[in-house]
Protein backbone atom coordinates (compact mmCIF):
# COMPACT_ATOMS: atom_id res chain seq x y z
CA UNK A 1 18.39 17.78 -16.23
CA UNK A 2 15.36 16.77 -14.16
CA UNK A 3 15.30 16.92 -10.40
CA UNK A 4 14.57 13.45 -9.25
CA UNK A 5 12.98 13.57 -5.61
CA UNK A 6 16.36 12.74 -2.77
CA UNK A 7 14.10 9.86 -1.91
CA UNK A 8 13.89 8.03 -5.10
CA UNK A 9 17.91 8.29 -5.46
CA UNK A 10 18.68 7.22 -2.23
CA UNK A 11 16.01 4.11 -2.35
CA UNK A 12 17.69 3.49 -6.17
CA UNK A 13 21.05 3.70 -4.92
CA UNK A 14 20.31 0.97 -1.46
CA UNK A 15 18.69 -1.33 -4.41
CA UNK A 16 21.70 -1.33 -6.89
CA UNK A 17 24.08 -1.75 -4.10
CA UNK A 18 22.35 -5.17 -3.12
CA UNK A 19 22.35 -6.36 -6.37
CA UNK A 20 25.73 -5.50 -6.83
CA UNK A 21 26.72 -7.18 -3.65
CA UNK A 22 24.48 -10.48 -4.70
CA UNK A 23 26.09 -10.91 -7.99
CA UNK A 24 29.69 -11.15 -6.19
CA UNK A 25 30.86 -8.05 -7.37
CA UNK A 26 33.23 -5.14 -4.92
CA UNK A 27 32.17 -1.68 -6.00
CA UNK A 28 35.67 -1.48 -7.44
CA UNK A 29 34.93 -4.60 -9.50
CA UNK A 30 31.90 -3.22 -11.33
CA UNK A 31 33.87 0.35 -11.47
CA UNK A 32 36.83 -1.17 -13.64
CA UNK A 33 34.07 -3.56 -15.61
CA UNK A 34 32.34 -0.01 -16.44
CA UNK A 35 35.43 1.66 -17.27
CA UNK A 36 34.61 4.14 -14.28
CA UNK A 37 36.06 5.56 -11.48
CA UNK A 38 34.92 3.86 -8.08
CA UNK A 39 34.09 6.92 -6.87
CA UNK A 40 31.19 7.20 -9.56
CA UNK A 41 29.72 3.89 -8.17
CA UNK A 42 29.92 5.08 -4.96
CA UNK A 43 28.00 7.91 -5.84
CA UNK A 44 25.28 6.33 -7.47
CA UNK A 45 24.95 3.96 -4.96
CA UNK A 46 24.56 6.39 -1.96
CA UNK A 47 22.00 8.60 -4.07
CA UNK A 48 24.45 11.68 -4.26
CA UNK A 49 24.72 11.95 -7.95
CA UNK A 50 21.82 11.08 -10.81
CA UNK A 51 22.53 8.22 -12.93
CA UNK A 52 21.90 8.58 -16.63
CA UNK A 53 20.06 5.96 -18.40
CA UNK A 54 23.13 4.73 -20.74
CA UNK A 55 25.11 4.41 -17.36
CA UNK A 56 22.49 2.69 -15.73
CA UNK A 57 21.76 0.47 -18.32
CA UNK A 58 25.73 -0.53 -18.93
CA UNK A 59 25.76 -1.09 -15.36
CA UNK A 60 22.55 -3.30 -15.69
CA UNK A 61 24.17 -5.83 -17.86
CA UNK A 62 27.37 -5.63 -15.65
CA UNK A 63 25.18 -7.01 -13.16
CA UNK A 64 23.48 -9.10 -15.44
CA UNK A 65 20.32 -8.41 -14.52
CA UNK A 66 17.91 -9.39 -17.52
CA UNK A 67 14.72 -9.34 -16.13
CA UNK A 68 12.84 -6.02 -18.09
CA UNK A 69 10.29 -5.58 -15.36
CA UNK A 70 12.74 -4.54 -12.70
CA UNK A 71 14.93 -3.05 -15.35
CA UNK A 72 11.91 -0.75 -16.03
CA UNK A 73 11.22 -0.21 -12.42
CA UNK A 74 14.55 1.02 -12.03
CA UNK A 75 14.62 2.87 -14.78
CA UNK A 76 11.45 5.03 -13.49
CA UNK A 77 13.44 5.13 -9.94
CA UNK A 78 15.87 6.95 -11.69
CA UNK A 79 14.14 9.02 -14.28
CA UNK A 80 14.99 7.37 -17.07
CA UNK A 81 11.82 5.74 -17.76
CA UNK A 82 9.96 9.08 -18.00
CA UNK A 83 12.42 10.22 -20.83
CA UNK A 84 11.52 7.43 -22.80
CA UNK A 85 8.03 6.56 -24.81
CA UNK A 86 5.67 6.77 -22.33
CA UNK A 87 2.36 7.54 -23.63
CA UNK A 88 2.38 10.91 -21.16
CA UNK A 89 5.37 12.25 -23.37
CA UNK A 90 2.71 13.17 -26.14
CA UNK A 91 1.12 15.46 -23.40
CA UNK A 92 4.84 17.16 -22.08
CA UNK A 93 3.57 20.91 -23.42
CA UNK A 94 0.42 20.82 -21.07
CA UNK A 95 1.55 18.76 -17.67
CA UNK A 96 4.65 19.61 -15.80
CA UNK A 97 7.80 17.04 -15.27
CA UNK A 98 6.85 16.49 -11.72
CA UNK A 99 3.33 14.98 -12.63
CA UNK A 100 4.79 13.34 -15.68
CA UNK A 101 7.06 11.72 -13.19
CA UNK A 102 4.16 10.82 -10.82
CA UNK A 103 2.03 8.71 -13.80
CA UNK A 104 5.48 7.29 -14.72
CA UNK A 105 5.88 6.01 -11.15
CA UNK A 106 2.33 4.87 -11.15
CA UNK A 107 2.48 2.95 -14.05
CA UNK A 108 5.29 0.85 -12.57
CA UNK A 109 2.93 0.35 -9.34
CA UNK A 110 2.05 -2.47 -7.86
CA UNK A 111 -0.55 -0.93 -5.38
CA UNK A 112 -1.22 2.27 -4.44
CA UNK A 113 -3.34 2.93 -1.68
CA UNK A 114 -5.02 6.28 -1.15
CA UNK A 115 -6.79 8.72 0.78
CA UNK A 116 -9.08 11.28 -0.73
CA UNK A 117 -10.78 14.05 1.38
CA UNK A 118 -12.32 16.15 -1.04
CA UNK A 119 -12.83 14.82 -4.84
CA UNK A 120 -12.81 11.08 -6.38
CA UNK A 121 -9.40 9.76 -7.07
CA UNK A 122 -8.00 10.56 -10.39
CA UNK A 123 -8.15 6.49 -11.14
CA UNK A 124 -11.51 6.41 -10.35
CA UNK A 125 -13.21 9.43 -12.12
CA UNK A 126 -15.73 9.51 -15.18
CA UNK A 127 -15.13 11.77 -17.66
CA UNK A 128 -17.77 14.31 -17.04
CA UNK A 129 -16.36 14.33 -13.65
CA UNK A 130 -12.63 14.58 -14.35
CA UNK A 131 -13.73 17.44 -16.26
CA UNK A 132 -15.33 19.06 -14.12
CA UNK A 133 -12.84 19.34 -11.69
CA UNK A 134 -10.34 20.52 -13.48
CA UNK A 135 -12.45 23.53 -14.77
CA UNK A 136 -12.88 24.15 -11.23
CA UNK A 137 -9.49 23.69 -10.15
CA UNK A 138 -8.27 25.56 -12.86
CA UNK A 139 -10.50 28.50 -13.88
CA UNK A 140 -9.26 29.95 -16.67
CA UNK A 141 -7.73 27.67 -19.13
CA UNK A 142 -8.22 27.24 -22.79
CA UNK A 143 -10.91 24.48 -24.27
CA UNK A 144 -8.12 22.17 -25.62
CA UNK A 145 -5.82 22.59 -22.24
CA UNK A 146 -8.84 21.03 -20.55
CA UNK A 147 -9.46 18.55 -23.34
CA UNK A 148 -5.63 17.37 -22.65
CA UNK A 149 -5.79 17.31 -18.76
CA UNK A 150 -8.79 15.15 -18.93
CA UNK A 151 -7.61 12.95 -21.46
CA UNK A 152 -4.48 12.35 -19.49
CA UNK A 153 -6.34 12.25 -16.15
CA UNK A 154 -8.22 9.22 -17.98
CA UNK A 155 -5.58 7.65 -19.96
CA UNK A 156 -3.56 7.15 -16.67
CA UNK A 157 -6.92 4.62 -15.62
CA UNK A 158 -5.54 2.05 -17.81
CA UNK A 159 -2.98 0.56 -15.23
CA UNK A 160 -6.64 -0.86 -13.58
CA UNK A 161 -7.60 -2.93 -16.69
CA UNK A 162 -3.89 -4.12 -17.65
CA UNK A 163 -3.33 -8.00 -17.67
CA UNK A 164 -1.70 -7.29 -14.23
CA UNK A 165 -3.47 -4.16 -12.95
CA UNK A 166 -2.72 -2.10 -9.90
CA UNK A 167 -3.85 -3.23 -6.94
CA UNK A 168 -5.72 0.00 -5.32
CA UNK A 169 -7.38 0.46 -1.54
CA UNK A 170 -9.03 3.87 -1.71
CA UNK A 171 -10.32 5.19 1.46
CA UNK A 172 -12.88 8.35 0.64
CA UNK A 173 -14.47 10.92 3.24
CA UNK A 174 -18.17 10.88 2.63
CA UNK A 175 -17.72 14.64 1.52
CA UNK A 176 -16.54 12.99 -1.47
CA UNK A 177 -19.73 11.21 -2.15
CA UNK A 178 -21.94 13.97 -1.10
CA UNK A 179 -19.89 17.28 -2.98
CA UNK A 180 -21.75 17.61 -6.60
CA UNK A 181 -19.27 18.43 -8.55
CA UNK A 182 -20.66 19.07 -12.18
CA UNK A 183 -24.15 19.06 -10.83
CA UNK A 184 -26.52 15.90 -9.93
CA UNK A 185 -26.52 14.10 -13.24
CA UNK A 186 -22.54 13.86 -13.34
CA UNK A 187 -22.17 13.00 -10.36
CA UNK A 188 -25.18 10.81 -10.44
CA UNK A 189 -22.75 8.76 -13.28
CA UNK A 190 -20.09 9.18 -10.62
CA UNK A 191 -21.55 7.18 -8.73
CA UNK A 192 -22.60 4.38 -10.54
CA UNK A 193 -18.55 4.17 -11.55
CA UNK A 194 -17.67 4.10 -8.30
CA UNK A 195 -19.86 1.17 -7.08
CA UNK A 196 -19.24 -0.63 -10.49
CA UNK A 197 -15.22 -0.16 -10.01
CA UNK A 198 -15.74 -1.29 -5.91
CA UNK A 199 -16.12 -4.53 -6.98
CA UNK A 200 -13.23 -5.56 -9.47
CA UNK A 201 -11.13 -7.88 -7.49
CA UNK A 202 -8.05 -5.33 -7.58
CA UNK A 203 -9.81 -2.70 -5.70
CA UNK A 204 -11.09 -2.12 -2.63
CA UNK A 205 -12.95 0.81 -2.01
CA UNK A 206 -13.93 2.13 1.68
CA UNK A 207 -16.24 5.33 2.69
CA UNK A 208 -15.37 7.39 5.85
CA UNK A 209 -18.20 8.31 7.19
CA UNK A 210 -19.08 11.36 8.86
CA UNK A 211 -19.72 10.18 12.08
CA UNK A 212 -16.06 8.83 12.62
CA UNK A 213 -15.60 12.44 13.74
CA UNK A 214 -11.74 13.61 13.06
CA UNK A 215 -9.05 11.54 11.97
CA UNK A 216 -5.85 11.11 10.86
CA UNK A 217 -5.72 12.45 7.21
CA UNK A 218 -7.95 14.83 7.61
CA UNK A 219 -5.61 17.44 6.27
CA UNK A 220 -4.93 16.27 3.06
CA UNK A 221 -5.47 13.65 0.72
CA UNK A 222 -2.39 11.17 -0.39
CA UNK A 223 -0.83 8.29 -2.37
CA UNK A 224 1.32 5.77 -0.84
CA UNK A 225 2.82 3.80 -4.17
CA UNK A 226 3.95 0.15 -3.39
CA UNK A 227 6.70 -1.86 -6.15
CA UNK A 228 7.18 -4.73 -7.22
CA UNK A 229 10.67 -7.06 -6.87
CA UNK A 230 12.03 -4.40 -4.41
CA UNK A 231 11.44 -4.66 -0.74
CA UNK A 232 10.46 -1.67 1.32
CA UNK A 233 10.37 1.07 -1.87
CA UNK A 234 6.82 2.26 -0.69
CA UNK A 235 6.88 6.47 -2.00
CA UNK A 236 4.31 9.05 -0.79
CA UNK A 237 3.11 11.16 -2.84
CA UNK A 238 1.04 14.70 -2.46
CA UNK A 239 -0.98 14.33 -5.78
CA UNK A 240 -2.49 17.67 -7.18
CA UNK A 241 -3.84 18.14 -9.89
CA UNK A 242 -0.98 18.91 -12.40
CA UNK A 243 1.65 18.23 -10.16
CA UNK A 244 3.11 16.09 -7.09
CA UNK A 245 5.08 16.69 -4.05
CA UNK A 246 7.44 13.98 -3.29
CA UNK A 247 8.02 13.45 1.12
CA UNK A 248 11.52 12.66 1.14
CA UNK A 249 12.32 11.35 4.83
CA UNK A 250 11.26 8.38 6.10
CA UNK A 251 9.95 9.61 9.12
CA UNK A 252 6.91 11.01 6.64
CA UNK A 253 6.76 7.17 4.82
CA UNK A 254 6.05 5.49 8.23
CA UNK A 255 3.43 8.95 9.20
CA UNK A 256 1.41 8.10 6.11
CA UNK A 257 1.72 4.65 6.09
CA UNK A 258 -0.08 4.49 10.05
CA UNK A 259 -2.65 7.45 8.56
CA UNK A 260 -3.57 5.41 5.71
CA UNK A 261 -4.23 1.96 8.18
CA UNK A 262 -5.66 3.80 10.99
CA UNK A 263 -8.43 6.14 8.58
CA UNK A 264 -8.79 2.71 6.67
CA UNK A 265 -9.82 0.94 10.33
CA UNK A 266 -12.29 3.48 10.99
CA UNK A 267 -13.71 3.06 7.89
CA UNK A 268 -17.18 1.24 6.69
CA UNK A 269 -16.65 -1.94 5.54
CA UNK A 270 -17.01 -2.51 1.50
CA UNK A 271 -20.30 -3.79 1.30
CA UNK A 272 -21.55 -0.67 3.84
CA UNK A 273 -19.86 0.99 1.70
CA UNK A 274 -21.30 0.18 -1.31
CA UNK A 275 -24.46 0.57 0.27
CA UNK A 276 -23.87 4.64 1.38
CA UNK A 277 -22.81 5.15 -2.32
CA UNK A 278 -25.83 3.48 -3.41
CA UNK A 279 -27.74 5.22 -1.59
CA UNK A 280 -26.53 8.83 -2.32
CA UNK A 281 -26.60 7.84 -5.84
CA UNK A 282 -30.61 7.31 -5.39
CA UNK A 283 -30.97 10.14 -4.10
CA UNK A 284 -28.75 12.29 -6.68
């Protein structure tokens, strides 16, 4: 059985409860509907115990909620979605369940916004890059391990060209732009991606420059994951490489939540920063 993140049950668990309590229903209704014991509801609805997909889906159409998006969305809250045919399944020998997790959660994003102090976001790399940082990261590995990270590490780009993309605010350090990772002529192409990408409609991308000194996120970069249908589901997420880290109290949420507005305030504005990465690029 997977270990789903205490956060993700608990916020799963609030959500079923209110639709329970909108469609009429006592917990001891929908328990004798299910054939269950109350107790199980309970359970599920405080985020104790993990809810299996058949449950969840029986208790779905108790509640007679038909609408596949938020079925899906709660399906990912719980785990479920990850088990099923998710394009990342194809790649379970070479990434672990907690990153498989992490591109199943993204997927089901609405926004995401995102502070990187060191490399390009995974969303936003080239190929050449995305390689060449996971050679780097990685040392070591096998040809075709590499082959697979990167292919995954770009296959996960699609939810930016879907019919309904994710809305994404990165915020970068100007290391970022400045670091040559893979030498001048990859990053060079970096680059250009970058400032073509800065101006889809669905993303807004902002440069931290140097000379804002210290600030909040300086010790780490992070993803703060935003939903849609359910009110105040916003996750955090520690993204590495091949895995994630998962903050589970909500004292962290509302931590990374200020981070992310106060770095993002401090910020150049998008067409300054369009200009910096224009400008590095020229001289790449």
């Amino acid at each position: 059985m997977r270990h789903i993140p205490a956060v993700r049950r608990h916020r799963l668990g609030d959500e079923l409860r209110r639709l329970r309590r909108s469609a009429g229903l006592t917990s001891g209704e929908t328990a004798r509907l299910l054939g269950w014991h109350q107790s199980k509801v309970s359970r599920i609805e405080t985020g104790v115990s993990r809810v299996k997909d058949t449950d969840l889906a029986g208790l779905l159409d108790a509640l007679r909620i038909g609408d596949p998006q938020l079925r899906t969305l709660l399906g990912a809250l719980a785990g479920t979605a990850g088990d099923g045919p998710g394009w990342w399944q194809a790649y379970g020998g070479v990434i672990p369940p907690g990153y498989r997790d992490f591109i199943s959660l993204e997927s089901q994003a609405s926004a995401a916004r995102t502070l990187e102090t060191s490399v390009v976001p995974g969303l936003l790399q080239t190929p050449g890059y995305a390689r060449a940082v996971t050679r780097a990261a990685l040392e070591g590995l096998p040809a075709a391990t590499v082959d697979a990270l990167v292919d995954v590490r770009l296959a996960r780009q699609e939810v930016l060209r879907t019919a309904t993309p994710l809305e994404l605010h990165a915020v970068l350090d100007e290391a970022v732009l400045r670091r040559e990772v893979g030498g001048r002529a990859v990053m060079r192409e970096q680059l250009r991606r970058l400032a073509e990408l800065a101006r889809l409609p669905h993303v807004q991308l902002r440069v931290l420059p140097f000379t804002a000194g210290g600030y909040a996120g300086l010790t780490g970069p992070f993803v703060v994951f935003s939903f849609p249908h359910i009110a105040d589901l916003d996750l955090v997420v520690l993204d590495h490489l091949t895995n994630s880290l998962y903050l589970e109290r909500k004292e962290d949420l509302e931590a990374y939540r200020a981070a992310f507005d106060t770095t993002q305030a401090h910020a150049l504005s998008s067409e300054d920063s369009l200009d910096l990465i224009a400008g590095i690029g020229d001289g790449a």
